[in-house]
C-alpha atoms as a PDB file:
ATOM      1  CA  UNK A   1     146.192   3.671-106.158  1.00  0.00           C
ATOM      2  CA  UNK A   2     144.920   6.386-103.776  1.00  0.00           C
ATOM      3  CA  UNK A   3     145.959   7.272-100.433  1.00  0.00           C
ATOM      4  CA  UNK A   4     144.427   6.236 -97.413  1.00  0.00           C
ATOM      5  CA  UNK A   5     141.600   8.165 -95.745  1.00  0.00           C
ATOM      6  CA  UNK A   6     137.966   9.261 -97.969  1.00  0.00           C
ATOM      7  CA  UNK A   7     137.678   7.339-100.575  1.00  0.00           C
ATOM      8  CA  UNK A   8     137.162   9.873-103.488  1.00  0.00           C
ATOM      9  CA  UNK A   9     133.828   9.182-105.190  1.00  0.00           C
ATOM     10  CA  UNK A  10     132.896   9.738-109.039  1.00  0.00           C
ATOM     11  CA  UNK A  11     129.946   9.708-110.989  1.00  0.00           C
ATOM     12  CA  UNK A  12     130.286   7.967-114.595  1.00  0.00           C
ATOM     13  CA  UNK A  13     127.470   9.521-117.097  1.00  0.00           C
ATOM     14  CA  UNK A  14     128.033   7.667-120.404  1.00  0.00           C
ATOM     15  CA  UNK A  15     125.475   6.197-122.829  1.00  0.00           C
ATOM     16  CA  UNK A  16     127.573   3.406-123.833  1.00  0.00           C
ATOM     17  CA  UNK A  17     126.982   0.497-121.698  1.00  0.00           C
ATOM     18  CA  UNK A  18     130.744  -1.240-122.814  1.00  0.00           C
ATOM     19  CA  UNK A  19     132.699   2.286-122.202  1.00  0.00           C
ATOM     20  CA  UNK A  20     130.631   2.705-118.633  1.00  0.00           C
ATOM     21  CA  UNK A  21     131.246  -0.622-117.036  1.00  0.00           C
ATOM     22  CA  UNK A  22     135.108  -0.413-118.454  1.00  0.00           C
ATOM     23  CA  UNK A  23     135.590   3.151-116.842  1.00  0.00           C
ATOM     24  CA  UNK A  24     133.412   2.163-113.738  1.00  0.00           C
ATOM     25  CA  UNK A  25     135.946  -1.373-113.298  1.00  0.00           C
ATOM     26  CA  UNK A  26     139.348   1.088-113.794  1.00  0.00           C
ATOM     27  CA  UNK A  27     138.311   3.638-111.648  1.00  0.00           C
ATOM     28  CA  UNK A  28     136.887   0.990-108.663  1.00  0.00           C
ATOM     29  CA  UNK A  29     140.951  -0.758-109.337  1.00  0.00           C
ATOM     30  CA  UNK A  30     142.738   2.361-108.139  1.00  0.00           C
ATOM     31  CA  UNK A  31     140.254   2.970-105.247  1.00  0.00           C
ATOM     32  CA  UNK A  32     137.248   5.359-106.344  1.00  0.00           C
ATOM     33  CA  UNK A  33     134.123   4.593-105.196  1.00  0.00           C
ATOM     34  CA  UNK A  34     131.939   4.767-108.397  1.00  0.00           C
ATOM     35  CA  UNK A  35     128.197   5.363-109.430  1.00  0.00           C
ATOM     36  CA  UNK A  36     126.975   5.771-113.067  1.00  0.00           C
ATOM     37  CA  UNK A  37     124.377   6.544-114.887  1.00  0.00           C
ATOM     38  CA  UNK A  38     123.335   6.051-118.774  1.00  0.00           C
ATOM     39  CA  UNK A  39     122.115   9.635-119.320  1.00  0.00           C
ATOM     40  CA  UNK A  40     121.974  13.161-118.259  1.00  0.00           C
ATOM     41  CA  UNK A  41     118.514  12.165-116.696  1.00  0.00           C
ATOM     42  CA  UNK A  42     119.817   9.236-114.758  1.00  0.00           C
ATOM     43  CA  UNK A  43     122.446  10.803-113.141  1.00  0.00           C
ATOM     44  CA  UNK A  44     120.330  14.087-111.981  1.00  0.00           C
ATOM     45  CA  UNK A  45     118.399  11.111-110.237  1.00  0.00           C
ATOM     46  CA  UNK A  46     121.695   9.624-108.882  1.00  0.00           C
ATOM     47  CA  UNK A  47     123.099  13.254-108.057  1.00  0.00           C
ATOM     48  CA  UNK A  48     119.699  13.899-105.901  1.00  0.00           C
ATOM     49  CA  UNK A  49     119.829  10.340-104.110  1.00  0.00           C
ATOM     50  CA  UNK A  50     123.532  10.541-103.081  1.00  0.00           C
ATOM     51  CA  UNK A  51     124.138  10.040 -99.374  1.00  0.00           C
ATOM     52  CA  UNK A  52     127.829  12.030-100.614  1.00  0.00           C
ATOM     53  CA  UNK A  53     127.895  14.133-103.430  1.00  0.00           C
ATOM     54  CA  UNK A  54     130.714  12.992-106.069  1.00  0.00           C
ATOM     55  CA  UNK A  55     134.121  14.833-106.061  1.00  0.00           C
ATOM     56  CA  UNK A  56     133.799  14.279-109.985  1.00  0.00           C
ATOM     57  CA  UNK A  57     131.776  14.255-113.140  1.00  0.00           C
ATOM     58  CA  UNK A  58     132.910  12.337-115.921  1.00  0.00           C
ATOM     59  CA  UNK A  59     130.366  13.308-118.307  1.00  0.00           C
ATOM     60  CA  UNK A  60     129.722  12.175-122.426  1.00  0.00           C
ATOM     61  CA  UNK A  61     128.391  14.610-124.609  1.00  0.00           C
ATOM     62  CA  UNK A  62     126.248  12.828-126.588  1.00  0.00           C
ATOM     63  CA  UNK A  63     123.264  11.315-124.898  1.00  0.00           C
ATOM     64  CA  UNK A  64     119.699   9.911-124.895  1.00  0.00           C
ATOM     65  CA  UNK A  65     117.141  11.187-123.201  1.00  0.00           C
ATOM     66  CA  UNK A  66     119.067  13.986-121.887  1.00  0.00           C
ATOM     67  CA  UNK A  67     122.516  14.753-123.540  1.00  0.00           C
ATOM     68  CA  UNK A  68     125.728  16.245-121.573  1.00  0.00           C
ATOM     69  CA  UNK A  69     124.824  19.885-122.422  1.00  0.00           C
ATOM     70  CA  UNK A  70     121.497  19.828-120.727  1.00  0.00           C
ATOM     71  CA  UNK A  71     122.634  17.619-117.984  1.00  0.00           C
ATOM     72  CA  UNK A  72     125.326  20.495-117.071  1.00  0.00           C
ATOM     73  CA  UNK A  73     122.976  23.013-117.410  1.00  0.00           C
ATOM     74  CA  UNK A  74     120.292  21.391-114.539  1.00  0.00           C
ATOM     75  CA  UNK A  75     124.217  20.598-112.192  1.00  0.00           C
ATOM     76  CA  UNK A  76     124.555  24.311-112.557  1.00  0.00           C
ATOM     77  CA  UNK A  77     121.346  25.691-112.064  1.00  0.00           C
ATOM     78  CA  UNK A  78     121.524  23.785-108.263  1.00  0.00           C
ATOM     79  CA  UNK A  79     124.284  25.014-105.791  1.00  0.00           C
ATOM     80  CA  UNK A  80     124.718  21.805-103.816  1.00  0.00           C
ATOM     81  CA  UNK A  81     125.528  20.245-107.447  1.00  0.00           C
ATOM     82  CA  UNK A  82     127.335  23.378-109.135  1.00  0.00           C
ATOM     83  CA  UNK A  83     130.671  23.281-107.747  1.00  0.00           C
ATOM     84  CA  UNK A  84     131.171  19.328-108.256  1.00  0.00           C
ATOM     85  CA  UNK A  85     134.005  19.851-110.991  1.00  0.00           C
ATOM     86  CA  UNK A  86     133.288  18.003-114.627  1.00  0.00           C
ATOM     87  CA  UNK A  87     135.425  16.314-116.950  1.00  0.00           C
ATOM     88  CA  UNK A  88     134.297  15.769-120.643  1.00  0.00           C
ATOM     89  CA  UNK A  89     134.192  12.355-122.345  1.00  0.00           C
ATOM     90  CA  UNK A  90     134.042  12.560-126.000  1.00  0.00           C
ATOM     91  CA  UNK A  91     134.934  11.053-129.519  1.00  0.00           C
ATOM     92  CA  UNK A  92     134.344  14.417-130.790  1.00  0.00           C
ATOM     93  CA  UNK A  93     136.498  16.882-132.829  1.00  0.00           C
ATOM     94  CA  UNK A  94     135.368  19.744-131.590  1.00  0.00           C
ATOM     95  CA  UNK A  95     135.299  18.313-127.934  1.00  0.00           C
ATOM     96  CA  UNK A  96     137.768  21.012-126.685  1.00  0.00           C
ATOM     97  CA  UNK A  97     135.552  23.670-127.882  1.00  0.00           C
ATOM     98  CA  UNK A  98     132.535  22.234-126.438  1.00  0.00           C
ATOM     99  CA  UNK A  99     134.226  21.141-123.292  1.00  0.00           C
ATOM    100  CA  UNK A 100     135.072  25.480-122.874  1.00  0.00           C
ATOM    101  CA  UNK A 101     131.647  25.619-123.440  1.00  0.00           C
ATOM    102  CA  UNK A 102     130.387  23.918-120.522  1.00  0.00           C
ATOM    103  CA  UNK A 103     132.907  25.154-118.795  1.00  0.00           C
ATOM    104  CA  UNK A 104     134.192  21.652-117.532  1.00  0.00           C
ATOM    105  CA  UNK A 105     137.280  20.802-115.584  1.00  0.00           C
ATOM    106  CA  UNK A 106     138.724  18.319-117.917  1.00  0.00           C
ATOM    107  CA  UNK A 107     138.909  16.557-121.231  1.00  0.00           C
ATOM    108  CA  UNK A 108     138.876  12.595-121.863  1.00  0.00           C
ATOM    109  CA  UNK A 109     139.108  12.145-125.452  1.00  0.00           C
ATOM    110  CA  UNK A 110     137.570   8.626-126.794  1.00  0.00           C
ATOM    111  CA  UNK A 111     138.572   5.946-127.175  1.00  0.00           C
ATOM    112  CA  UNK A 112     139.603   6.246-123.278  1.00  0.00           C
ATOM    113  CA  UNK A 113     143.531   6.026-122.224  1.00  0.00           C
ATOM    114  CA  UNK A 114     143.296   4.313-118.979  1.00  0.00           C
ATOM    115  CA  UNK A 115     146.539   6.281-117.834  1.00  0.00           C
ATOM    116  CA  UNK A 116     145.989   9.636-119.113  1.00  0.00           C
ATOM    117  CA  UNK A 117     142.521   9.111-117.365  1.00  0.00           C
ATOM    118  CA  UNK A 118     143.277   8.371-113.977  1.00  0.00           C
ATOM    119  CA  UNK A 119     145.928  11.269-114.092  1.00  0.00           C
ATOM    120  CA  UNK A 120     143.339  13.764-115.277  1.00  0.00           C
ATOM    121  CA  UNK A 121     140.985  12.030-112.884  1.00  0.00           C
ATOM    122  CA  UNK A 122     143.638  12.309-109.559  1.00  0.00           C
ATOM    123  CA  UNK A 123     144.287  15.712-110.686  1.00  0.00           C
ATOM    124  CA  UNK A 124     141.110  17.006-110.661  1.00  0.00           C
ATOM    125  CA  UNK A 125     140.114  15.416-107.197  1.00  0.00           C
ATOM    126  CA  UNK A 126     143.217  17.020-105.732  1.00  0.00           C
ATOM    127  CA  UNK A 127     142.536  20.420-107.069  1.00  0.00           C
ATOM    128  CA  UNK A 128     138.912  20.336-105.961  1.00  0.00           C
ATOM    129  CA  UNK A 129     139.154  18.792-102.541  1.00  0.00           C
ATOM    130  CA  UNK A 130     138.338  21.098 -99.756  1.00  0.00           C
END
């Protein structure tokens, strides 16, 4: 669980409505508050209605509509956005390759590791926070 005081927020962008609500439900159990969206195009939406922008990205790769690459390029491309820190989730091989590539914060490989998540997802936070 985390510590008292602001409650960390993350934003959830994954196509798969089963791996979105489970992620969403784990990360809500240790505290986060948590939006999500089903695609790159979604969460640019979410991103731009925020009342607080997240502390973290946990982003898939492969996408409708707008896929994970194109979503991080638009994040980058606006400053309020840019320095919110992104962590890959992916069932792909080449995922730490592509994850460089974006130049994200972090790597979930699929299927999802609830503990190895919420480590990666803690340490982030903690290294990002101001």
């Amino acid at each position: 669980m985390i510590a008292a005081g602001k409650q960390p927020r993350i934003l959830v962008v994954e196509d798969d409505h089963d791996i979105r609500e489970s992620v969403v439900e784990v990360l809500e159990d240790e505290g986060y508050g948590v939006d999500s969206a089903g695609d790159g195009r979604e969460a640019l939406r979410v991103l731009s209605e925020a009342h607080e922008k997240p502390d973290l990205i946990l982003l898939d790769l492969m996408m409708p509509n707008m896929n994970g690459f194109e979503f991080r390029e638009q994040q980058l491309k606006n400053a309020e956005h840019a320095t919110i820190p992104v962590a890959v989730l992916t069932a792909d091989g080449q995922a730490g390759a592509k994850a460089a590539q974006l130049r994200a914060d972090g790597l979930v490989r699929k299927p999802v590791k609830i503990q190895p998540l919420l480590e990666m997802v803690a340490r982030l936070i903690a290294e990002h926070a101001p």
